[in-house]
PDB file of N, CA and C in Angstrom:
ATOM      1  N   UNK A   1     -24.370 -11.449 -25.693  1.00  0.00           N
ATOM      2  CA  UNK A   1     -23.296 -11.082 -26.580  1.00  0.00           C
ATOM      3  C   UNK A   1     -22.082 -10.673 -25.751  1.00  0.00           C
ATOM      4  N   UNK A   2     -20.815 -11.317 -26.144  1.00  0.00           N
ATOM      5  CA  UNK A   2     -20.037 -11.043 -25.128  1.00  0.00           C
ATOM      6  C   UNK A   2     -19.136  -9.932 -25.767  1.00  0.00           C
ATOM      7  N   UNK A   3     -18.613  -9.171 -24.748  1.00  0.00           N
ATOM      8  CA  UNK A   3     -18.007  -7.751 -25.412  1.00  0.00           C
ATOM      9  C   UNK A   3     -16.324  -8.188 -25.666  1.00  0.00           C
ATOM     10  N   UNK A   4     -15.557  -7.419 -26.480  1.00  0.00           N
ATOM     11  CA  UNK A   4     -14.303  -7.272 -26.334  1.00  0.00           C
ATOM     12  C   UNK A   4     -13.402  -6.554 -25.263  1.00  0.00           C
ATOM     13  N   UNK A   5     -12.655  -7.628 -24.298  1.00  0.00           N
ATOM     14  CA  UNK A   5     -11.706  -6.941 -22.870  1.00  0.00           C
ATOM     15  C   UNK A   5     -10.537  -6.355 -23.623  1.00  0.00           C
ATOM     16  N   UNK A   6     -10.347  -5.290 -22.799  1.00  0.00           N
ATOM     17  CA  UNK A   6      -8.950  -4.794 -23.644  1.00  0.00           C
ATOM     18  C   UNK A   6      -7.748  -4.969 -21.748  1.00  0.00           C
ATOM     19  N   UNK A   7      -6.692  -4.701 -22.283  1.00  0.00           N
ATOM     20  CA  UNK A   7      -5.976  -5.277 -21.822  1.00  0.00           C
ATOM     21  C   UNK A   7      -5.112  -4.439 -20.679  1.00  0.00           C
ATOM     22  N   UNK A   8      -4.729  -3.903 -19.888  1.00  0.00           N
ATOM     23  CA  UNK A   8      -3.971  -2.855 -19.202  1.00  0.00           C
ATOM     24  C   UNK A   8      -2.916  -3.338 -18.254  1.00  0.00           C
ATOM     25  N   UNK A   9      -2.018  -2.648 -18.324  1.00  0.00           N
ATOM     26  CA  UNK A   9      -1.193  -2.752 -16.932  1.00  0.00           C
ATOM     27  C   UNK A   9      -1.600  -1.941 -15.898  1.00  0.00           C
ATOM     28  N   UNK A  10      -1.189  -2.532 -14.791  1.00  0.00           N
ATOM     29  CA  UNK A  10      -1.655  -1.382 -13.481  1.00  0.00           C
ATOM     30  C   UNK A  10      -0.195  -2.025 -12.653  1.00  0.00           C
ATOM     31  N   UNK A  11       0.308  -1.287 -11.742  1.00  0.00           N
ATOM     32  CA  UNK A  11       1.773  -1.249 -10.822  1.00  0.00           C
ATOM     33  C   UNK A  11       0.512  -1.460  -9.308  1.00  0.00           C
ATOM     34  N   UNK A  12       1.087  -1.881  -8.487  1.00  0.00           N
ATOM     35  CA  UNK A  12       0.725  -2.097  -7.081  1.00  0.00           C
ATOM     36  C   UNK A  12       1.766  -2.277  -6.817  1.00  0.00           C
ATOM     37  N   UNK A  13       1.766  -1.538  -4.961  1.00  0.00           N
ATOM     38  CA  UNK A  13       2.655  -2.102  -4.053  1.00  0.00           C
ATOM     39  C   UNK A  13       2.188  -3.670  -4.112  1.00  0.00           C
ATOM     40  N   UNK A  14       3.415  -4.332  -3.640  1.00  0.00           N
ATOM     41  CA  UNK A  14       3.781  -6.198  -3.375  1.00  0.00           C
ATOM     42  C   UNK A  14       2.252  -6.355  -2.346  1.00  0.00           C
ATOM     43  N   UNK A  15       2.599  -5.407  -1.174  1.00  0.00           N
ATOM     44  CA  UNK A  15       1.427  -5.857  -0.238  1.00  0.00           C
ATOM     45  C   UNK A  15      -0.046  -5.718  -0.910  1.00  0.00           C
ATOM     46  N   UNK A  16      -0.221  -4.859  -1.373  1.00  0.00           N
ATOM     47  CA  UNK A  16      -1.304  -4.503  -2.016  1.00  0.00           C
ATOM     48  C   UNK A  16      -1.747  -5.597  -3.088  1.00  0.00           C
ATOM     49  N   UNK A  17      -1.071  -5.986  -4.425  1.00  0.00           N
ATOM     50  CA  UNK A  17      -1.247  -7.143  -4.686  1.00  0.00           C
ATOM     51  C   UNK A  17      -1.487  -7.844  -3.699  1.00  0.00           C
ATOM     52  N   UNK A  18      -1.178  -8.652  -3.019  1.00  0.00           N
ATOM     53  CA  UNK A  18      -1.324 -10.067  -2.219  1.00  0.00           C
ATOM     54  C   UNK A  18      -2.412  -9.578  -1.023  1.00  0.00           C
ATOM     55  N   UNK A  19      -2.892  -8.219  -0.785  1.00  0.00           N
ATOM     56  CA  UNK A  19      -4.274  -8.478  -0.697  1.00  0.00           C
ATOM     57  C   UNK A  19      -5.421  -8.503  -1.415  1.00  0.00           C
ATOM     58  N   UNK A  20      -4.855  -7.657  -2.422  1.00  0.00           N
ATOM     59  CA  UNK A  20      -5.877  -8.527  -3.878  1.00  0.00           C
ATOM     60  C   UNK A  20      -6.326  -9.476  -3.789  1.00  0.00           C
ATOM     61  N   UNK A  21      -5.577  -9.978  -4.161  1.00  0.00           N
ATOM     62  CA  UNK A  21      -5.602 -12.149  -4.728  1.00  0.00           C
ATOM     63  C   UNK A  21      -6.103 -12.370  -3.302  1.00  0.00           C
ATOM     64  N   UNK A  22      -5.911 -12.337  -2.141  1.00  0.00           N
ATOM     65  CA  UNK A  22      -6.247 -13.418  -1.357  1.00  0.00           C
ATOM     66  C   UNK A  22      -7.884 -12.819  -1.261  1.00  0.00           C
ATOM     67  N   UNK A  23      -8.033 -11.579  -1.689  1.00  0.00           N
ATOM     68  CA  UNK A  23      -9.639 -11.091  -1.687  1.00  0.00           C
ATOM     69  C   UNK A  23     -10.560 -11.618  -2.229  1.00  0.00           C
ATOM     70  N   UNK A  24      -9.556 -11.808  -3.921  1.00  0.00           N
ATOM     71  CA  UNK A  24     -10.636 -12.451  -5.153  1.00  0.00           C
ATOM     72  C   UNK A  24     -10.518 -14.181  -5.040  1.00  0.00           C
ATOM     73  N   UNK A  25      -9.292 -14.458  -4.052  1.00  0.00           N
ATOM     74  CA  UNK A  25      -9.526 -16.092  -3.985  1.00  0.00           C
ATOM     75  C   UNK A  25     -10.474 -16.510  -2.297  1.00  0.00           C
ATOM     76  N   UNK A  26     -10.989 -15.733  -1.712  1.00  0.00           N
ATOM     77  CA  UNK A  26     -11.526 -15.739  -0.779  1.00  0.00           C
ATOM     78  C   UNK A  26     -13.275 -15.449  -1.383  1.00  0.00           C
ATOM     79  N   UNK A  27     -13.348 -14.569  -2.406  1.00  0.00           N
ATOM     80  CA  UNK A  27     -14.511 -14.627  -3.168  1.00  0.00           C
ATOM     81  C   UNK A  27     -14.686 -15.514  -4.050  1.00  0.00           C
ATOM     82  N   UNK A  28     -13.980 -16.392  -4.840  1.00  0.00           N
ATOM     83  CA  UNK A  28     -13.497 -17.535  -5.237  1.00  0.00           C
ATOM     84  C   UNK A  28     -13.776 -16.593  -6.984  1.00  0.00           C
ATOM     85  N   UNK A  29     -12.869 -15.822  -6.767  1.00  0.00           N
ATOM     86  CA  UNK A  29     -12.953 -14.548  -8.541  1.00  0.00           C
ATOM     87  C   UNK A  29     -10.955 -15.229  -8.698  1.00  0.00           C
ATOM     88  N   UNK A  30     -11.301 -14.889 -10.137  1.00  0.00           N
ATOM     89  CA  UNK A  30      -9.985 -14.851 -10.359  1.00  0.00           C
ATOM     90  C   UNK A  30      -9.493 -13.333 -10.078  1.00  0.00           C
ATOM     91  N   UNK A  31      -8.525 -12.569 -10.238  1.00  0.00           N
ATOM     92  CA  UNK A  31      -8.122 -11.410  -9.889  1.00  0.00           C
ATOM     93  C   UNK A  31      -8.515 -10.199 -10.615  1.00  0.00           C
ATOM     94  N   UNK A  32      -8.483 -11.403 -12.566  1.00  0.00           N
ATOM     95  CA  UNK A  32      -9.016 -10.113 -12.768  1.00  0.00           C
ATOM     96  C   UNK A  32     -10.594 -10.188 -12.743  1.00  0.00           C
ATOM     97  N   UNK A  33     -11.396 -10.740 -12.770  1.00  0.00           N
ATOM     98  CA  UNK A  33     -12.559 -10.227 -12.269  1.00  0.00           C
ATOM     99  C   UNK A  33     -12.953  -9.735 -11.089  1.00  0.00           C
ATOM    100  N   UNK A  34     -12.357  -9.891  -9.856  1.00  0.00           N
ATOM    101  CA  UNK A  34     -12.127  -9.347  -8.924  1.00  0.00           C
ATOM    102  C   UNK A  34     -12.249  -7.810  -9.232  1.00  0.00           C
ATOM    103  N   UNK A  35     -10.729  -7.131  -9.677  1.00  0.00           N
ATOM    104  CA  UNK A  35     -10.920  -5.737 -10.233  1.00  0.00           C
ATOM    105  C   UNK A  35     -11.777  -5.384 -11.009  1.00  0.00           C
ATOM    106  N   UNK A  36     -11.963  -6.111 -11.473  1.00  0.00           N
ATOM    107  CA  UNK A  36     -13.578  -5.903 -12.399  1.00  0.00           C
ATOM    108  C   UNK A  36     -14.850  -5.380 -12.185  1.00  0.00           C
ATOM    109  N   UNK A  37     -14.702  -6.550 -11.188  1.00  0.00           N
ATOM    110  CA  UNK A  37     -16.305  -5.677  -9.759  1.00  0.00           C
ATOM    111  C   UNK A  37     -15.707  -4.972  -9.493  1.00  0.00           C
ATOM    112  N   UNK A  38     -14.794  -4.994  -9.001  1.00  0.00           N
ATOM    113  CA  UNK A  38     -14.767  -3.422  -8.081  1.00  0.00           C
ATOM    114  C   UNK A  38     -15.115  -2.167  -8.775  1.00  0.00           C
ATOM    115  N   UNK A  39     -14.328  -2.014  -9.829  1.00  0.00           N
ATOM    116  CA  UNK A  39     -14.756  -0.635 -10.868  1.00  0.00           C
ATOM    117  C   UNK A  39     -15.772  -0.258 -11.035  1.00  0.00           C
ATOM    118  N   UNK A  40     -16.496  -1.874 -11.217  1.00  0.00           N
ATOM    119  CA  UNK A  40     -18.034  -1.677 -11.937  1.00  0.00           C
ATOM    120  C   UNK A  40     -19.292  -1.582 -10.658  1.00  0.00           C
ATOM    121  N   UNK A  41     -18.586  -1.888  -9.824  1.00  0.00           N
ATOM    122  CA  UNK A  41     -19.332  -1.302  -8.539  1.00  0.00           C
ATOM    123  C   UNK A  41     -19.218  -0.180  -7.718  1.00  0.00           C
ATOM    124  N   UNK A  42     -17.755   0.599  -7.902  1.00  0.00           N
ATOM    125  CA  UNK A  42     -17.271   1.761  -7.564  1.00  0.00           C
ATOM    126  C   UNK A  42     -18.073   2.624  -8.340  1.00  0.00           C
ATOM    127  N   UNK A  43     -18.488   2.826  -9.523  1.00  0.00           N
ATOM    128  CA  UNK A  43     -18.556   3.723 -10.763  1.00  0.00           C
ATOM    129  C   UNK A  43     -20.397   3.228 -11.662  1.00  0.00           C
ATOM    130  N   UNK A  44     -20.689   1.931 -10.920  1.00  0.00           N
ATOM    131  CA  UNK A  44     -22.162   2.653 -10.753  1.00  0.00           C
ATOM    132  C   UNK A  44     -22.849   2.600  -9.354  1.00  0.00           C
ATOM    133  N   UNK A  45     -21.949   3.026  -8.108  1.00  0.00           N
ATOM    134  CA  UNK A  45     -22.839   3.209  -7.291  1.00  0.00           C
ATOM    135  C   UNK A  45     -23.802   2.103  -7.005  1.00  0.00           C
ATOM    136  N   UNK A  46     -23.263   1.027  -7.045  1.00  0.00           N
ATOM    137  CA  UNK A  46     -23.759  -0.173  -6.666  1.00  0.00           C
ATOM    138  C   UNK A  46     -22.893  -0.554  -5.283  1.00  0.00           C
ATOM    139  N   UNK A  47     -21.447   0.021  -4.758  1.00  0.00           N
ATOM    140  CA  UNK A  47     -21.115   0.107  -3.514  1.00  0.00           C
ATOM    141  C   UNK A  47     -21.469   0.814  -2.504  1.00  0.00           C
ATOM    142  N   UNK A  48     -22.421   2.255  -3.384  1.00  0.00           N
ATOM    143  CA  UNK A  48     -22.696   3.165  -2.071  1.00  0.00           C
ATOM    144  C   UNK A  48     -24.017   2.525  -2.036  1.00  0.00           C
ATOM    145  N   UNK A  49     -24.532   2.042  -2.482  1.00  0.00           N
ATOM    146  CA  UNK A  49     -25.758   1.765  -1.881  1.00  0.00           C
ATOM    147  C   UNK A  49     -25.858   0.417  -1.256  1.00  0.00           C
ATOM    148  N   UNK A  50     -25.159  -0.455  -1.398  1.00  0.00           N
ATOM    149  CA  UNK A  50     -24.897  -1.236  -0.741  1.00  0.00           C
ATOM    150  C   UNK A  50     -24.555  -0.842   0.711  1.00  0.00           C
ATOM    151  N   UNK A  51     -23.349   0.009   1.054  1.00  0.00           N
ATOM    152  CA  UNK A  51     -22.950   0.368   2.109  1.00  0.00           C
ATOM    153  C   UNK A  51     -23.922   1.344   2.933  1.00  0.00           C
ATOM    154  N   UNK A  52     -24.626   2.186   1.824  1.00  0.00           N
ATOM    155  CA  UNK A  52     -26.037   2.927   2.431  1.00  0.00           C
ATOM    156  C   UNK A  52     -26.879   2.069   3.375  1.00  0.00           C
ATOM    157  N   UNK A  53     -27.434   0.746   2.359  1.00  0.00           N
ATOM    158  CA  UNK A  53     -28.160  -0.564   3.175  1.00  0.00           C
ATOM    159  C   UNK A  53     -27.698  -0.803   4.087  1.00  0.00           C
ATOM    160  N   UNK A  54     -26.068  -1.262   4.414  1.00  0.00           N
ATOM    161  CA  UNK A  54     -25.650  -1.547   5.172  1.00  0.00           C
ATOM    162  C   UNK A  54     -25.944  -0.602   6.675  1.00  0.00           C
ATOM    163  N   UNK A  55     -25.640   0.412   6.376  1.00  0.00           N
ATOM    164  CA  UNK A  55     -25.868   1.792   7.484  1.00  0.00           C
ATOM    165  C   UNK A  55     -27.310   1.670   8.455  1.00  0.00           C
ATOM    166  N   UNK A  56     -28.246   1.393   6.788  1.00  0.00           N
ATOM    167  CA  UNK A  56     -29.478   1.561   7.614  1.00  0.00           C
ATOM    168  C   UNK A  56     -30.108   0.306   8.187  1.00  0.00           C
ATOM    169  N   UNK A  57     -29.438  -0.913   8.195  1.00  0.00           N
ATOM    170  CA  UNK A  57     -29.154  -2.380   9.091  1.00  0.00           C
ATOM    171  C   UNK A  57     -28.816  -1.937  10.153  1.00  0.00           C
ATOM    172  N   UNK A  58     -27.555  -1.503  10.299  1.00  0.00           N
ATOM    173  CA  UNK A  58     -27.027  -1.260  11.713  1.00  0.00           C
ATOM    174  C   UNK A  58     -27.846  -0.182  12.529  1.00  0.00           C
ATOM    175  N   UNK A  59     -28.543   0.900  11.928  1.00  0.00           N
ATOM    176  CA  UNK A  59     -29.099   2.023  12.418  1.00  0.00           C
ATOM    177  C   UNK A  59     -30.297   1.135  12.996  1.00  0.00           C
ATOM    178  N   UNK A  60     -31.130   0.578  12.351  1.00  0.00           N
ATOM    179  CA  UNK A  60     -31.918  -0.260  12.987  1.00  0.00           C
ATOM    180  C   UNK A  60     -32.288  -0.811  14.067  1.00  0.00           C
ATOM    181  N   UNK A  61     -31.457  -2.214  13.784  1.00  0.00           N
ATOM    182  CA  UNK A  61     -31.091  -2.919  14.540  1.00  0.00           C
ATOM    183  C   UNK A  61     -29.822  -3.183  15.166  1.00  0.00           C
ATOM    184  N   UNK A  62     -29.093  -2.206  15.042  1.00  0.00           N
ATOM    185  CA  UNK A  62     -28.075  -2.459  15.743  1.00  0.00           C
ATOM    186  C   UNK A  62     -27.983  -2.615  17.458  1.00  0.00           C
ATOM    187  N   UNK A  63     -29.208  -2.530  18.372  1.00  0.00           N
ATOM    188  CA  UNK A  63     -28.540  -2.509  19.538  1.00  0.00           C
ATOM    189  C   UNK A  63     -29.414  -4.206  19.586  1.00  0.00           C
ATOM    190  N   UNK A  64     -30.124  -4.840  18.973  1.00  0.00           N
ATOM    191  CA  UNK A  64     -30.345  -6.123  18.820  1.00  0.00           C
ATOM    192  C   UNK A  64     -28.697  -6.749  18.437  1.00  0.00           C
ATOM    193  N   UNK A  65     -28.592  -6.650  18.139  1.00  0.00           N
ATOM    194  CA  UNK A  65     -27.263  -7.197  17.214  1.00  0.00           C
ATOM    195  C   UNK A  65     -26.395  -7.278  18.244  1.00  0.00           C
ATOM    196  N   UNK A  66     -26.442  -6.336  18.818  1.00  0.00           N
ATOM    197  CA  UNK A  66     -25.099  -5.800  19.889  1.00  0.00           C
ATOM    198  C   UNK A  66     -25.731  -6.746  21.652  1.00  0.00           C
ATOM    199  N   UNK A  67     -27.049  -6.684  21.234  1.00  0.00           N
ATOM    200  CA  UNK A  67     -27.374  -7.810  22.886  1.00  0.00           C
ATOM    201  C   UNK A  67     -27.011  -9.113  22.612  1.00  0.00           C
ATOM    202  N   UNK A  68     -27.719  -9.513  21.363  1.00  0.00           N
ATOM    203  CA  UNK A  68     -27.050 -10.950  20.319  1.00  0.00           C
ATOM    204  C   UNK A  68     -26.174 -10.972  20.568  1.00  0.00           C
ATOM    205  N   UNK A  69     -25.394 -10.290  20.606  1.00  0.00           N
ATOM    206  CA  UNK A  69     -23.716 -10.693  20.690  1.00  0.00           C
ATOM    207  C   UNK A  69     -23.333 -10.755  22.478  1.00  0.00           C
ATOM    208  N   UNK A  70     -23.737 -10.072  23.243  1.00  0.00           N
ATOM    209  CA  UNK A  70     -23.443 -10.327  24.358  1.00  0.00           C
ATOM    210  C   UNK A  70     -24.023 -11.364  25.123  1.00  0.00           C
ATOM    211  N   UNK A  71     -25.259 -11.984  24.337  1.00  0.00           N
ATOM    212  CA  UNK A  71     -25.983 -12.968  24.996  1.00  0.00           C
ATOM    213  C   UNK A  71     -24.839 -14.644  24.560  1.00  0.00           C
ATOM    214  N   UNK A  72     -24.771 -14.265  23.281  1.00  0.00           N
ATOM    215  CA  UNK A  72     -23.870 -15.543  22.455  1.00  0.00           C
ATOM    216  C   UNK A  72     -22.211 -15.348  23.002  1.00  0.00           C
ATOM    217  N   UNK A  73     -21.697 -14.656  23.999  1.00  0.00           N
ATOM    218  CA  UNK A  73     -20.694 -14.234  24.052  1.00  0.00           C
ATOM    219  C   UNK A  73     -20.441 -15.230  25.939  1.00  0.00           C
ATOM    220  N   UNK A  74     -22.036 -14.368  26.046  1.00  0.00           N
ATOM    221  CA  UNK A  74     -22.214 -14.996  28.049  1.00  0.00           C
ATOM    222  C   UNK A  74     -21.729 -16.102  28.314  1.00  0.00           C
ATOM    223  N   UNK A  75     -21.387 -17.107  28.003  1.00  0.00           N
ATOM    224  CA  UNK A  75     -21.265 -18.488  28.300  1.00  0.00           C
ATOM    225  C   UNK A  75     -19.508 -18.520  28.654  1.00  0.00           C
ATOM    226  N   UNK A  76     -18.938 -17.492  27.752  1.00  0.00           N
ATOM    227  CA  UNK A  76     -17.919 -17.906  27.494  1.00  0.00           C
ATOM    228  C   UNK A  76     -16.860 -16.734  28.514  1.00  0.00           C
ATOM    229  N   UNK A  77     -17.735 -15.580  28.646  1.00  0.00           N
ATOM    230  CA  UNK A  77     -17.362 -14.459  29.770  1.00  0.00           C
ATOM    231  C   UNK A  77     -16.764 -14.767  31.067  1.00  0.00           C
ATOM    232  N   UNK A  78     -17.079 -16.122  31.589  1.00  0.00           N
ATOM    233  CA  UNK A  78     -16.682 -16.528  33.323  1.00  0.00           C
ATOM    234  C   UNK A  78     -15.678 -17.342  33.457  1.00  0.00           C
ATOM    235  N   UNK A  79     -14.993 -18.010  32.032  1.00  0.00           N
ATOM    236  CA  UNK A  79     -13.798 -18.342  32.351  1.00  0.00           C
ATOM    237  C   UNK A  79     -12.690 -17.407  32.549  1.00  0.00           C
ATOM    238  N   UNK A  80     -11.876 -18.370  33.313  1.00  0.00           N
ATOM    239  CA  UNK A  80     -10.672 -17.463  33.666  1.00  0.00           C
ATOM    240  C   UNK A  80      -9.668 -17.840  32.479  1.00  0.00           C
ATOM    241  N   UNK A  81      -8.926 -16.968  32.007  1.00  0.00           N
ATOM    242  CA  UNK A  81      -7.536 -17.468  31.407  1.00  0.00           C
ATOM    243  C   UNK A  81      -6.907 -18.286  32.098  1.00  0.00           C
ATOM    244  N   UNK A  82      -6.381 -19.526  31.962  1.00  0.00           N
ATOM    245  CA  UNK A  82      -5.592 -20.680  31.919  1.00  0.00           C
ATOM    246  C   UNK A  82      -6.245 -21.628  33.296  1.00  0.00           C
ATOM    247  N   UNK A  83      -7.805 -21.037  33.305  1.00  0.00           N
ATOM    248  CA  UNK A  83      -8.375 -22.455  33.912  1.00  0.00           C
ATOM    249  C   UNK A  83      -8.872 -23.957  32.962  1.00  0.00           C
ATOM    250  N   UNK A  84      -8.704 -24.397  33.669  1.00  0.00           N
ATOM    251  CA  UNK A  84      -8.722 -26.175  33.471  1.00  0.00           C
ATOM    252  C   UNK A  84     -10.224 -25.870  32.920  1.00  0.00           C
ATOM    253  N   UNK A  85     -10.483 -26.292  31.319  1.00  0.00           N
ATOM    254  CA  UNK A  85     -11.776 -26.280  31.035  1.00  0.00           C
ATOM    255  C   UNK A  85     -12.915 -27.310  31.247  1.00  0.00           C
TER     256      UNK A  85
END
């Protein structure tokens, strides 16, 4: 059953808009669903726990992650800037 949207204005700075939109067209949302999630993820705590998860990823495994990255990085460490590749 689909509910009735009601309608609002909201003011943003210019910059602020246009990181909006390029957020919700990078998530491929239109804008206003874009703001949409956000609220509805701000306000049930479906962002902190997300970001909680997130925490306890990095707490983890983070020094895996962090050799991963220096191992995938090695190859590319011994060039010099503006040698002949």
């Amino acid at each position: 059953m689909a509910t009735a949207k009601k309608q609002t204005q909201v003011r943003l700075e210019e910059d602020v808009l246009e990181a909006g939109k390029a957020a919700a067209r990078a998530r491929q949302l239109d804008f206003n669903r874009y703001v949409e999630r956000l609220i509805i993820e701000d306000t049930t705590g479906a962002r902190a726990a997300g970001m909680a998860a997130a925490q306890r990823f990095i707490d983890e495994h983070g020094s895996f992650l962090d050799d991963l990255e220096q191992h995938l990085d090695a190859p590319y460490a011994d060039r010099h800037p503006g040698a002949a590749a």
